[in-house]
Every structure is written in C-alpha cells, then in structure tokens.
Protein backbone atom coordinates (compact mmCIF):
# COMPACT_ATOMS: atom_id res chain seq x y z
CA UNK A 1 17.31 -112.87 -10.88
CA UNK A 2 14.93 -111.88 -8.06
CA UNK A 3 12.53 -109.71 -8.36
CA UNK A 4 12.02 -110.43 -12.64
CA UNK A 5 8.13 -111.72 -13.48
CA UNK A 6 7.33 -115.06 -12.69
CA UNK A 7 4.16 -117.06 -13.40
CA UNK A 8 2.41 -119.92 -12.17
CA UNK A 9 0.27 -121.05 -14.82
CA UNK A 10 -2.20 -123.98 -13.75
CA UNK A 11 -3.92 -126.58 -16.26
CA UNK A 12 -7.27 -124.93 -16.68
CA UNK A 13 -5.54 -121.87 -17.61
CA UNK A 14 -5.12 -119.92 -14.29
CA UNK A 15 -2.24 -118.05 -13.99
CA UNK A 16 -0.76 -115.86 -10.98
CA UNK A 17 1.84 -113.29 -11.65
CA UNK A 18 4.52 -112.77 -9.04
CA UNK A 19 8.47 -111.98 -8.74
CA UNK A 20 11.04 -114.47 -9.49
CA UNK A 21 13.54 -115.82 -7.09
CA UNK A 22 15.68 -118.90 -6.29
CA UNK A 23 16.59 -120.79 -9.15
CA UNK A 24 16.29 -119.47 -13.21
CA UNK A 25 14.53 -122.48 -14.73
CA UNK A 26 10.74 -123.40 -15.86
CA UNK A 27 9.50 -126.21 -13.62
CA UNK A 28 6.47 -128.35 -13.96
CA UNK A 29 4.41 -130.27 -11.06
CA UNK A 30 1.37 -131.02 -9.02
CA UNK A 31 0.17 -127.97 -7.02
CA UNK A 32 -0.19 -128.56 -3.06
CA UNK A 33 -0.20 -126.35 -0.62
CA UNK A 34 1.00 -125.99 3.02
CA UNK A 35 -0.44 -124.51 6.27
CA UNK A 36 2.40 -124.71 8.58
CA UNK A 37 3.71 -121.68 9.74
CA UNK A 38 7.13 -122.47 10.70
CA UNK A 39 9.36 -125.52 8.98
CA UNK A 40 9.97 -124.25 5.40
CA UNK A 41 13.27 -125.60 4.57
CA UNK A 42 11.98 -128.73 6.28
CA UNK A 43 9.18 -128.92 3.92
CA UNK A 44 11.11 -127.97 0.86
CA UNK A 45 13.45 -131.26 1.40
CA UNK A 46 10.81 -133.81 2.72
CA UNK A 47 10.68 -136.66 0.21
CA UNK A 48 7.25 -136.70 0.02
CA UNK A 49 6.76 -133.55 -1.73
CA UNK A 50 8.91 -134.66 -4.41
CA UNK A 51 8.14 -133.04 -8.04
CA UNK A 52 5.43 -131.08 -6.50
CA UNK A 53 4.96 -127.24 -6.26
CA UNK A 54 4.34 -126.48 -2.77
CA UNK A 55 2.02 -123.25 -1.87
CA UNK A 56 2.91 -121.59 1.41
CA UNK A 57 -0.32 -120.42 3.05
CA UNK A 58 1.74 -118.07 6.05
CA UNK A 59 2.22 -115.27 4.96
CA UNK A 60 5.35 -114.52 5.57
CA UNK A 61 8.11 -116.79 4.46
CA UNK A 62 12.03 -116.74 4.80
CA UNK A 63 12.54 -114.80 8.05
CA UNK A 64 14.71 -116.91 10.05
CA UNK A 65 16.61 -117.91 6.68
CA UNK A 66 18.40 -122.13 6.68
CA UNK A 67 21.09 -124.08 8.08
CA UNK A 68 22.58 -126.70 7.91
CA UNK A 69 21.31 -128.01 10.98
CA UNK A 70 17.27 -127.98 9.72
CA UNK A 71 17.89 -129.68 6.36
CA UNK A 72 15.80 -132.93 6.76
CA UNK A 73 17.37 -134.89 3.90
CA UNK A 74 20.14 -134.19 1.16
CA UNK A 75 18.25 -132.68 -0.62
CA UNK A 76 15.34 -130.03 -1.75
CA UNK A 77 12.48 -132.30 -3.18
CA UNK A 78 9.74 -129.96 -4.30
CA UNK A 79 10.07 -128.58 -7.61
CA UNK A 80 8.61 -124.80 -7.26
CA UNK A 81 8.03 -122.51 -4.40
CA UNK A 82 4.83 -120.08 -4.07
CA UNK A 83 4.60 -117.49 -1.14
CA UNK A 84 2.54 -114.24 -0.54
CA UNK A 85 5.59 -112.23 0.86
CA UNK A 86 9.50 -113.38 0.42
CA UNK A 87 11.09 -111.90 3.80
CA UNK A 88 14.08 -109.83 2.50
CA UNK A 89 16.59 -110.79 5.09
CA UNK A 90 17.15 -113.53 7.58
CA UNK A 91 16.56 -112.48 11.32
CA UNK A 92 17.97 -115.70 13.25
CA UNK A 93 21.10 -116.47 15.09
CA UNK A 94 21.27 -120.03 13.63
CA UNK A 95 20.34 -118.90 9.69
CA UNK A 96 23.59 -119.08 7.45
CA UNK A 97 21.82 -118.42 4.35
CA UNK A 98 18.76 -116.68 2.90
CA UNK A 99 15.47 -118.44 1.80
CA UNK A 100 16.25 -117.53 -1.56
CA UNK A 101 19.80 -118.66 -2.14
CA UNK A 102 18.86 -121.69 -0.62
CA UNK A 103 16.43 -122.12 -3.72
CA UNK A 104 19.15 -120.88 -5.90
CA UNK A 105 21.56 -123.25 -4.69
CA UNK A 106 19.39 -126.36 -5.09
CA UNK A 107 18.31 -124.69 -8.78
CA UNK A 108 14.14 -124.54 -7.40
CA UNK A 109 12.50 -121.67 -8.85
CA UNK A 110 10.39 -119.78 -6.34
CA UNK A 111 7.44 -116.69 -7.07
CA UNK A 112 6.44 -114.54 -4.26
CA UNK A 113 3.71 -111.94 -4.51
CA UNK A 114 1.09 -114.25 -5.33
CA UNK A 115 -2.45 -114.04 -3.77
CA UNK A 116 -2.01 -117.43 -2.04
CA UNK A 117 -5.46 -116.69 0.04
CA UNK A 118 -6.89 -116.77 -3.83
CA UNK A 119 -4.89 -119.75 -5.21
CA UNK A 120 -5.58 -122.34 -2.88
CA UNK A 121 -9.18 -121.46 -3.19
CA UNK A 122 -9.06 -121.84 -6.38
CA UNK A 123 -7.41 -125.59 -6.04
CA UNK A 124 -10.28 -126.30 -3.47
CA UNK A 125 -13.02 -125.36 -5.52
CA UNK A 126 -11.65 -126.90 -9.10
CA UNK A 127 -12.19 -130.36 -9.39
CA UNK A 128 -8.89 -132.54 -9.58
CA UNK A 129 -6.77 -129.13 -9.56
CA UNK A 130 -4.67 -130.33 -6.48
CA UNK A 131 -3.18 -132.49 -9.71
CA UNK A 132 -2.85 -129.80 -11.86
CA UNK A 133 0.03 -129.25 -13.70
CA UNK A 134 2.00 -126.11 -13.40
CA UNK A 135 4.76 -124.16 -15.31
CA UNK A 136 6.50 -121.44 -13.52
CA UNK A 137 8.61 -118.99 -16.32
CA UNK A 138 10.77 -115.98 -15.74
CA UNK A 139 9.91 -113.78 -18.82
CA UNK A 140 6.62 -113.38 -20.34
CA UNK A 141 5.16 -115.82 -22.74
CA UNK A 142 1.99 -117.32 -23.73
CA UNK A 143 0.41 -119.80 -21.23
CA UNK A 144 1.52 -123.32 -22.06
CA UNK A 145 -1.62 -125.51 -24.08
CA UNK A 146 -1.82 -128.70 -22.60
C-alpha cells in the first residue's frame, strides 16, 4: 500500500496530500507534533501520545529502522504518522524491521511527503488547531464536514 495518496485533512478544512504507508485504515486524532530528531519508534509507543497524530518535524524519518530492543511499551499509541521524507531502507546494525512495516504491523497509518515546515505552522498560527481533529484516507474523497 505505500506509496497510494494519503491525506491529512484538519478541522478547519486544511488538507495535506502525501503517500500512504504503514497501516490501510482512516484514523482520526488530535494533531501534535514532534521536534526530536532521533527516538521515533520511542515516540510512536509512549503512552502519552495515545490517539494522537504525531507530526515529525526532522526531516528525515525511518533510517535506522526498529527493534525490539527500542520499543518503550507494548505497544504503538499514536494513531497516525506525518513525515516530510519516509527513508526507504533501514541503515543500522540493530534495525530488524523497516519504519513502515512497523506501522503496518501495529495497523497505524502513516503519510510522508507532507510539507511538515508548513503544517505545524499552520497548527501554531490557528487557534485551538493543536486539538484539531484529523482524518487520514488512502483514496480520494471529499474532505470530511465536521
């Protein structure tokens, strides 16, 4: 399923077009965003960001891959995954699976090829859109009304 058009539509109508990957569902959360630039699949399965859509700001995302070793919890808490660039390949002696399969393993849709420079500007300057809620969809379809 990577690669297939994925949006993020936010509340007040905002959407960002980017590629599919991980898991092949529609997801709906709070939009927050990250600056870190190492600890992904830490972030992904810290409690705290549970039901949320977390924003990478690096970026780069997905180049030393996961293991089993890094996973902070049982499981992957956020529900959606936005990154400027998905690395293609995993370039670390510990990594025993990609970025994405992780995602597709734990059924968390991610898009990558969003302007993320442009997206968390836009949550900074809209009042109350760190709460916004957000749809993410594989195939195109009208923005959802809420």
């Amino acid at each position: 399923m990577e690669g297939r058009v994925a949006r993020l539509a936010l509340e007040d109508g905002r959407i960002f077009v980017g590629r599919g990957f991980g898991g092949a569902r529609e997801s709906e959360g709070e939009v927050v965003f990250n600056t870190s630039m190492t600890g992904y699949q830490e972030i992904c399965a810290d409690p705290s960001y549970k039901g949320q859509i977390m924003v990478f700001t690096y970026p780069l995302i997905g180049n030393v891959g996961t293991n089993a070793l890094d996973q902070e919890s049982e499981s992957i808490y956020v529900s959606g995954v936005v990154c400027r660039e998905l690395s293609p390949l995993a370039s670390n002696w510990r990594s025993r699976e990609t970025f994405p399969d992780y995602l597709a393993r734990h059924n968390v849709p991610g898009v990558a090829g969003v302007d993320t420079r442009a997206l968390v500007r836009h949550l900074r300057a809209t009042a109350g859109s760190c709460a916004a809620s957000s749809r993410w969809t594989r195939r195109p379809t009208t923005p959802p009304r809420w």
